[in-house]
N, C-alpha and C. Protein backbone atom coordinates (compact mmCIF):
# COMPACT_ATOMS: atom_id res chain seq x y z
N UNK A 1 5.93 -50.37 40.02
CA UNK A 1 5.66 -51.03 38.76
C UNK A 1 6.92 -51.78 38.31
N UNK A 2 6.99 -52.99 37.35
CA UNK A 2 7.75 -53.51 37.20
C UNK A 2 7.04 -54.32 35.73
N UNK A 3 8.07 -53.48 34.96
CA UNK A 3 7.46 -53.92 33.31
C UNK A 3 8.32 -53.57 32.62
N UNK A 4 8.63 -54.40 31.43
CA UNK A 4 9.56 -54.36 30.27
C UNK A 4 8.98 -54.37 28.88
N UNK A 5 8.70 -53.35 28.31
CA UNK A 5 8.42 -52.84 26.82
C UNK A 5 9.69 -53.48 26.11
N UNK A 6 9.32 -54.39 25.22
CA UNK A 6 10.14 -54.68 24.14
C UNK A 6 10.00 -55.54 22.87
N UNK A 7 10.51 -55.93 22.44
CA UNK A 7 10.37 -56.01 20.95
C UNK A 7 10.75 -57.77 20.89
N UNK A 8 9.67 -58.54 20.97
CA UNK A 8 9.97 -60.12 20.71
C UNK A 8 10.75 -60.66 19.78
N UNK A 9 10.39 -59.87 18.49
CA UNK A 9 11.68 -59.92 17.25
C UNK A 9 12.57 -59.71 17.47
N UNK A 10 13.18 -59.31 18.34
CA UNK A 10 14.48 -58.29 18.60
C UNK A 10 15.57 -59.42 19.44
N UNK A 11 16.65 -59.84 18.59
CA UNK A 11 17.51 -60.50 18.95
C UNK A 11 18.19 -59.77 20.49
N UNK A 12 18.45 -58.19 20.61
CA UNK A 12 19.05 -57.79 21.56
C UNK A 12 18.20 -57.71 22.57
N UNK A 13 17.11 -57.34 22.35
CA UNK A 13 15.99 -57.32 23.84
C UNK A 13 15.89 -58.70 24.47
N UNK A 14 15.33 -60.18 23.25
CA UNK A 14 15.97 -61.06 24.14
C UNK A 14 16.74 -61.64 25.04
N UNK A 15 18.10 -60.90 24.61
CA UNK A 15 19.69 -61.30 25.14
C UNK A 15 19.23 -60.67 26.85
N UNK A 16 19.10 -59.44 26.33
CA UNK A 16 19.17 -58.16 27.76
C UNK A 16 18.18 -59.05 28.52
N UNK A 17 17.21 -59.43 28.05
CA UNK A 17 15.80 -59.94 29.13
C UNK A 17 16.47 -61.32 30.20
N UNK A 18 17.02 -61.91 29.21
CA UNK A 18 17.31 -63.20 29.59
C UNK A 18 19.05 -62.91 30.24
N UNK A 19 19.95 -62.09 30.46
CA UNK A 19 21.21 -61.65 30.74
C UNK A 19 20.48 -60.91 32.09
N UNK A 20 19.29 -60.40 32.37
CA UNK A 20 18.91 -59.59 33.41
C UNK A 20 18.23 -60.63 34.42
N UNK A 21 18.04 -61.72 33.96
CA UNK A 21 17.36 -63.09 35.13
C UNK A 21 16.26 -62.05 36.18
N UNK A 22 15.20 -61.75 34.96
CA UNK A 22 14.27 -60.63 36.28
C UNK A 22 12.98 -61.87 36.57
N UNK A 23 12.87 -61.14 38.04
CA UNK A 23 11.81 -61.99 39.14
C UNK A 23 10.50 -62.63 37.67
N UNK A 24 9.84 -63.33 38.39
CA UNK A 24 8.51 -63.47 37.98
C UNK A 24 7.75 -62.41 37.92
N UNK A 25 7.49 -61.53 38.71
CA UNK A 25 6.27 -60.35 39.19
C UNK A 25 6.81 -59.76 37.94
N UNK A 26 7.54 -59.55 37.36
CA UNK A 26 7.73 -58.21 35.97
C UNK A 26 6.33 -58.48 34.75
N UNK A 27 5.83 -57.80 34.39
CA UNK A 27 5.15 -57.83 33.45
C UNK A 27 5.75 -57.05 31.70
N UNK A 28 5.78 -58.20 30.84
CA UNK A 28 6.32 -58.21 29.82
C UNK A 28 5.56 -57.26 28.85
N UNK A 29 5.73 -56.19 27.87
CA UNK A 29 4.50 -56.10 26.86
C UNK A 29 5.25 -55.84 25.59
N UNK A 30 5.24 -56.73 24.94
CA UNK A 30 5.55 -57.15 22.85
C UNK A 30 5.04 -55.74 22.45
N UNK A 31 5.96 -54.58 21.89
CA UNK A 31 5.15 -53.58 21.23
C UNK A 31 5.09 -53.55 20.38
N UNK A 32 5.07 -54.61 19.45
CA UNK A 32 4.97 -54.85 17.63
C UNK A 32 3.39 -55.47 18.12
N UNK A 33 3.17 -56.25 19.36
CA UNK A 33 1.81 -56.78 18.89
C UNK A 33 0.53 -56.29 20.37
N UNK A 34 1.15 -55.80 21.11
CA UNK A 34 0.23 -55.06 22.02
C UNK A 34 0.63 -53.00 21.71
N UNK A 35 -0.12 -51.96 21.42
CA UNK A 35 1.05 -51.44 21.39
C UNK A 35 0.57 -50.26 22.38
N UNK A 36 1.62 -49.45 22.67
CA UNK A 36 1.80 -48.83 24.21
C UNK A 36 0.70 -47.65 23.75
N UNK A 37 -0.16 -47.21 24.92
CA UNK A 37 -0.94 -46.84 24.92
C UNK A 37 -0.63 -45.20 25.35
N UNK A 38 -1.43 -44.19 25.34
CA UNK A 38 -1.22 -42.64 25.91
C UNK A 38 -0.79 -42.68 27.43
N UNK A 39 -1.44 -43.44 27.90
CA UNK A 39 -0.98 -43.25 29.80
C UNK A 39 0.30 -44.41 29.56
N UNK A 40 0.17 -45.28 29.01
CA UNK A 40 1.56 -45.65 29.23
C UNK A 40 2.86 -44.90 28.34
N UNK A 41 2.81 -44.36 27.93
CA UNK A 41 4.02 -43.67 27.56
C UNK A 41 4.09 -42.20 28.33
N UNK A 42 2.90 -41.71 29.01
CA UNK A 42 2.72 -40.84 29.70
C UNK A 42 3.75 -41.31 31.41
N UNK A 43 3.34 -42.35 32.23
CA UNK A 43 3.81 -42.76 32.76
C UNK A 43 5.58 -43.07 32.74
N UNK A 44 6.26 -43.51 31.21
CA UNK A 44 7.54 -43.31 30.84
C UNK A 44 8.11 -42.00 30.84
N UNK A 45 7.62 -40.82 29.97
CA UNK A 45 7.93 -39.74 29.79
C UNK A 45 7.88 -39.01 31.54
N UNK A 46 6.70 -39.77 32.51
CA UNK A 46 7.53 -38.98 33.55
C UNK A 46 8.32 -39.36 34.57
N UNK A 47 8.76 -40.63 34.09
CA UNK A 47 9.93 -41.24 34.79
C UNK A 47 11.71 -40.47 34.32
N UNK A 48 11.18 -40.57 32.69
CA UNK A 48 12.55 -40.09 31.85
C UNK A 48 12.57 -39.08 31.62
N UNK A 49 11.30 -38.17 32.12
CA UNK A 49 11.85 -36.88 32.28
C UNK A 49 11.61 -35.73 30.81
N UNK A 50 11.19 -36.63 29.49
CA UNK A 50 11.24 -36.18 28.36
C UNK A 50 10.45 -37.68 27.25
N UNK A 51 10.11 -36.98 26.27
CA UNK A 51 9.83 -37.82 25.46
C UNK A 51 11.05 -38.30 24.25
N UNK A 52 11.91 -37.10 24.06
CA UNK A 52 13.24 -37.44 23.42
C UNK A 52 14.34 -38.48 24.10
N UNK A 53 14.18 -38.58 25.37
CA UNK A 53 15.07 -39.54 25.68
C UNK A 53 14.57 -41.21 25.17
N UNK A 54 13.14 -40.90 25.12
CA UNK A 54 12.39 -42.47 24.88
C UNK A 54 12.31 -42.89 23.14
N UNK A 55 13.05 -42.01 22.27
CA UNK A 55 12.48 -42.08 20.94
C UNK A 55 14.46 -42.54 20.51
N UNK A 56 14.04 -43.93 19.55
CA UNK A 56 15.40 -43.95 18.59
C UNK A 56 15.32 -43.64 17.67
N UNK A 57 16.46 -43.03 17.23
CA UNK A 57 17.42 -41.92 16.60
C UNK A 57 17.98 -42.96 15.28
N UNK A 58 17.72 -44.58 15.99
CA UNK A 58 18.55 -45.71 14.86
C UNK A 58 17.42 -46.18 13.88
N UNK A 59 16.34 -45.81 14.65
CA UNK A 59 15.11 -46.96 13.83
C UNK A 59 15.28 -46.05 12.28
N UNK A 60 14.58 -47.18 11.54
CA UNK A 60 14.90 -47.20 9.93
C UNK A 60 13.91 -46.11 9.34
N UNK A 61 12.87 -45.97 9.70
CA UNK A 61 12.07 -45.08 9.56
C UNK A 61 12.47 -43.47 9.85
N UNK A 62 13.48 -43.49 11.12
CA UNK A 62 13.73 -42.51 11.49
C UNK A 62 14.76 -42.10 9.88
N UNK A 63 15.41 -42.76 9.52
CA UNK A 63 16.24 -41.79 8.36
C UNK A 63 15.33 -42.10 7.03
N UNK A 64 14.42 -43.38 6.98
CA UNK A 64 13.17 -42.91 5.64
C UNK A 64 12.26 -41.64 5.47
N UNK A 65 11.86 -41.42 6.87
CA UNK A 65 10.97 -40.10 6.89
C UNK A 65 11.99 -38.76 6.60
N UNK A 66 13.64 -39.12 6.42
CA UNK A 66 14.06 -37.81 6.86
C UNK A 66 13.75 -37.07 8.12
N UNK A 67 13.57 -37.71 9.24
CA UNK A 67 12.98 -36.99 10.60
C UNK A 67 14.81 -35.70 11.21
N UNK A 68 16.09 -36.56 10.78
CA UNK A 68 17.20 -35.79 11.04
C UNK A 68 17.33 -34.56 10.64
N UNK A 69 16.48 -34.34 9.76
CA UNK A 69 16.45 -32.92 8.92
C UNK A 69 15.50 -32.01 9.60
N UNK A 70 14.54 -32.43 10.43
CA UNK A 70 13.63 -32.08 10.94
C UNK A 70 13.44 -31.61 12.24
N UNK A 71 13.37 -30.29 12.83
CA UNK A 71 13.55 -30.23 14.37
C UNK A 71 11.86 -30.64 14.93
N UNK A 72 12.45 -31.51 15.77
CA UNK A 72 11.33 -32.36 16.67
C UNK A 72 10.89 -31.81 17.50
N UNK A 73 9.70 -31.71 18.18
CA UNK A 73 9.45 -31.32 19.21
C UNK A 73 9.17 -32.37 20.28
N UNK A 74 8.98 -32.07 21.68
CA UNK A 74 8.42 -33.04 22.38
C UNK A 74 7.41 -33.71 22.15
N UNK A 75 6.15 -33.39 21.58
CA UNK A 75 5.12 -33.63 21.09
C UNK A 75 5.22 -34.55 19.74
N UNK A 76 6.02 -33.54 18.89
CA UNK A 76 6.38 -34.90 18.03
C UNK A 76 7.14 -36.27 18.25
N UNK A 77 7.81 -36.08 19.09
CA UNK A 77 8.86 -37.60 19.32
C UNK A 77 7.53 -38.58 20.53
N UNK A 78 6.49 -37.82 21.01
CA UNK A 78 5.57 -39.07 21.37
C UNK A 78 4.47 -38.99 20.13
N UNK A 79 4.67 -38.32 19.50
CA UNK A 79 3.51 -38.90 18.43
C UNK A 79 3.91 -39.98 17.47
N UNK A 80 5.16 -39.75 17.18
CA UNK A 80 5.85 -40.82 16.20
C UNK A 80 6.25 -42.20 17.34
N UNK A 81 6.45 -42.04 18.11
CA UNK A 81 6.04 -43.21 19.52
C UNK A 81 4.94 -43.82 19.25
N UNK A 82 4.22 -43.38 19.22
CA UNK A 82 2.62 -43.68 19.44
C UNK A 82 2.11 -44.46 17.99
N UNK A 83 2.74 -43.71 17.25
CA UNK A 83 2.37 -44.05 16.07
C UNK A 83 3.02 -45.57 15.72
N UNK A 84 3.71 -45.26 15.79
CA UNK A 84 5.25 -46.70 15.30
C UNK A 84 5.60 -47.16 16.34
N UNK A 85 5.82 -48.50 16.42
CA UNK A 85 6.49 -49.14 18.07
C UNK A 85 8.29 -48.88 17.72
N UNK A 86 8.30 -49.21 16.16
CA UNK A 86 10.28 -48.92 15.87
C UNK A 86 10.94 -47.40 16.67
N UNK A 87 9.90 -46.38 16.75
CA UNK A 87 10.14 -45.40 17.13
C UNK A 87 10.34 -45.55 18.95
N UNK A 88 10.18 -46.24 19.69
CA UNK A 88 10.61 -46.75 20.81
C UNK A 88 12.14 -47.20 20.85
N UNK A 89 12.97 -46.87 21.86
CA UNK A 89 13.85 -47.03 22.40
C UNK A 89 14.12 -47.96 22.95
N UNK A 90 14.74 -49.40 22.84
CA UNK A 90 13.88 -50.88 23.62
C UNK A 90 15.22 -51.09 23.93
N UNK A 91 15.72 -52.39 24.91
CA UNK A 91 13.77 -52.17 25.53
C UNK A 91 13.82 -51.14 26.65
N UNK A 92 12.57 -51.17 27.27
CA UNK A 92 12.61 -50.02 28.16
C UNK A 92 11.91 -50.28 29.63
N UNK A 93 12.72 -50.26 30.68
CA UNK A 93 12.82 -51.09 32.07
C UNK A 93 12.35 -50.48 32.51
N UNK A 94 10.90 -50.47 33.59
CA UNK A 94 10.12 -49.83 34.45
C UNK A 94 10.69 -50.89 35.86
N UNK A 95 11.31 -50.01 36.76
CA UNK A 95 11.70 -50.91 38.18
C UNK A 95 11.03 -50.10 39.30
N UNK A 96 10.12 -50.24 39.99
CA UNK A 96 9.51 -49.23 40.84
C UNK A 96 9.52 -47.64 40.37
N UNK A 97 10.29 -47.36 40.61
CA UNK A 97 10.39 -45.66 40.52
C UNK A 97 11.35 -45.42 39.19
N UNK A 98 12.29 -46.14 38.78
CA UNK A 98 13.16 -46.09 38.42
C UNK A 98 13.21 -46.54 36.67
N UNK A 99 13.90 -45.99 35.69
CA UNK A 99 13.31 -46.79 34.48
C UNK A 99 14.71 -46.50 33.78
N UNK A 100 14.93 -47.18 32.76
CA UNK A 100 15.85 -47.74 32.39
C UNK A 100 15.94 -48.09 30.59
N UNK A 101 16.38 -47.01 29.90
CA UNK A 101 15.62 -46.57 27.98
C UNK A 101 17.23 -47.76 27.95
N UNK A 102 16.94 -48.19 27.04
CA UNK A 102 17.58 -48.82 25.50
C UNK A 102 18.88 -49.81 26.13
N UNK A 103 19.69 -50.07 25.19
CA UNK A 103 20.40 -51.33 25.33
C UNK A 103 21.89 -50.90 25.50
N UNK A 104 22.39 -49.91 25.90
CA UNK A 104 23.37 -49.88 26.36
C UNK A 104 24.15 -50.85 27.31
N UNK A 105 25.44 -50.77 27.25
CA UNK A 105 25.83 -51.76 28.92
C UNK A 105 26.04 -50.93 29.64
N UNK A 106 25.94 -49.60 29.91
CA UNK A 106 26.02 -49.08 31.23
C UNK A 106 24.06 -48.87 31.48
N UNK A 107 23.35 -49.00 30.67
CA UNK A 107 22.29 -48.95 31.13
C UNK A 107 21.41 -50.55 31.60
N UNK A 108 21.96 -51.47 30.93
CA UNK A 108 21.24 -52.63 31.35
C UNK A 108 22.29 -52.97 32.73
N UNK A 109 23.82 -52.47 32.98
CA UNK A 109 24.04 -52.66 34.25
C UNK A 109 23.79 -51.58 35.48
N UNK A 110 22.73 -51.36 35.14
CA UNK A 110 22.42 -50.14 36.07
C UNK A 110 21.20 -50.62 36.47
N UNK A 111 20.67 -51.31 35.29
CA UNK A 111 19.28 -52.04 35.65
C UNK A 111 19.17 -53.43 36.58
N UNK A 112 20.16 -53.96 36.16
CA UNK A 112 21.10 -55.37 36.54
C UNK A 112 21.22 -55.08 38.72
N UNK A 113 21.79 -54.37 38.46
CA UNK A 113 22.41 -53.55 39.86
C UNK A 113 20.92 -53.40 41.07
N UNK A 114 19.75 -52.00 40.31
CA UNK A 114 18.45 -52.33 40.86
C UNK A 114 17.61 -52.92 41.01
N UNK A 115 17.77 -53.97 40.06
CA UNK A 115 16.66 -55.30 40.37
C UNK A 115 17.00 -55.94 41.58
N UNK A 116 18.59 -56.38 41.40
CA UNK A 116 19.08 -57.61 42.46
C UNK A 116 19.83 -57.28 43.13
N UNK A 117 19.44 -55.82 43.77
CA UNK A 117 20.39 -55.31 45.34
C UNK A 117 19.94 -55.87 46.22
């Protein structure tokens, strides 16, 4: 598979998309206006191993709800996923086997690295 969850509004997902020069074959999906479905976040969570690695900690909601005060469970950090696209970690790089959460530079050059070995 080869797909990038991210956020069209999003000045930094642009940068990363367009700084990553990925093939044609990638398939793009806007999660403010398509939004990720149970098997597809099912499919993430078992690449990353967890649903907490896929949930931000920055989105604005996350400190309106008070969620920091709150111990999360796995279950909850894909329900508030599911629920809210802000609650996504973006963007988030599906490369064959391999996937690739949020905007770090050691993570978009890690992504950088497996696309175009």
């Amino acid at each position: 598979m080869k797909k990038v969850y991210y956020l069209s509004t999003c000045d930094t997902c642009k940068r990363i998309i367009k700084e990553l020069s990925l093939p044609t074959d990638f398939q793009f999906q806007d999660i403010k206006t398509e939004v990720i479905t149970n098997s597809q976040i099912e499919v993430m969570r078992e690449l990353a191993e967890s649903y907490e690695s896929l949930f931000s900690k920055r989105a604005r909601l996350y400190k309106e709800l008070e969620l920091k005060e709150k111990s999360l469970t796995e279950e909850d950090y894909k329900t508030y996923i599911l629920d809210h696209y802000t609650f996504l970690k973006r963007p988030v790089i599906i490369f064959d086997n391999q996937i690739f959460i949020g905007n770090s530079k050691k993570t978009i050059e890690a992504a950088k690295l497996a696309i175009h070995e």
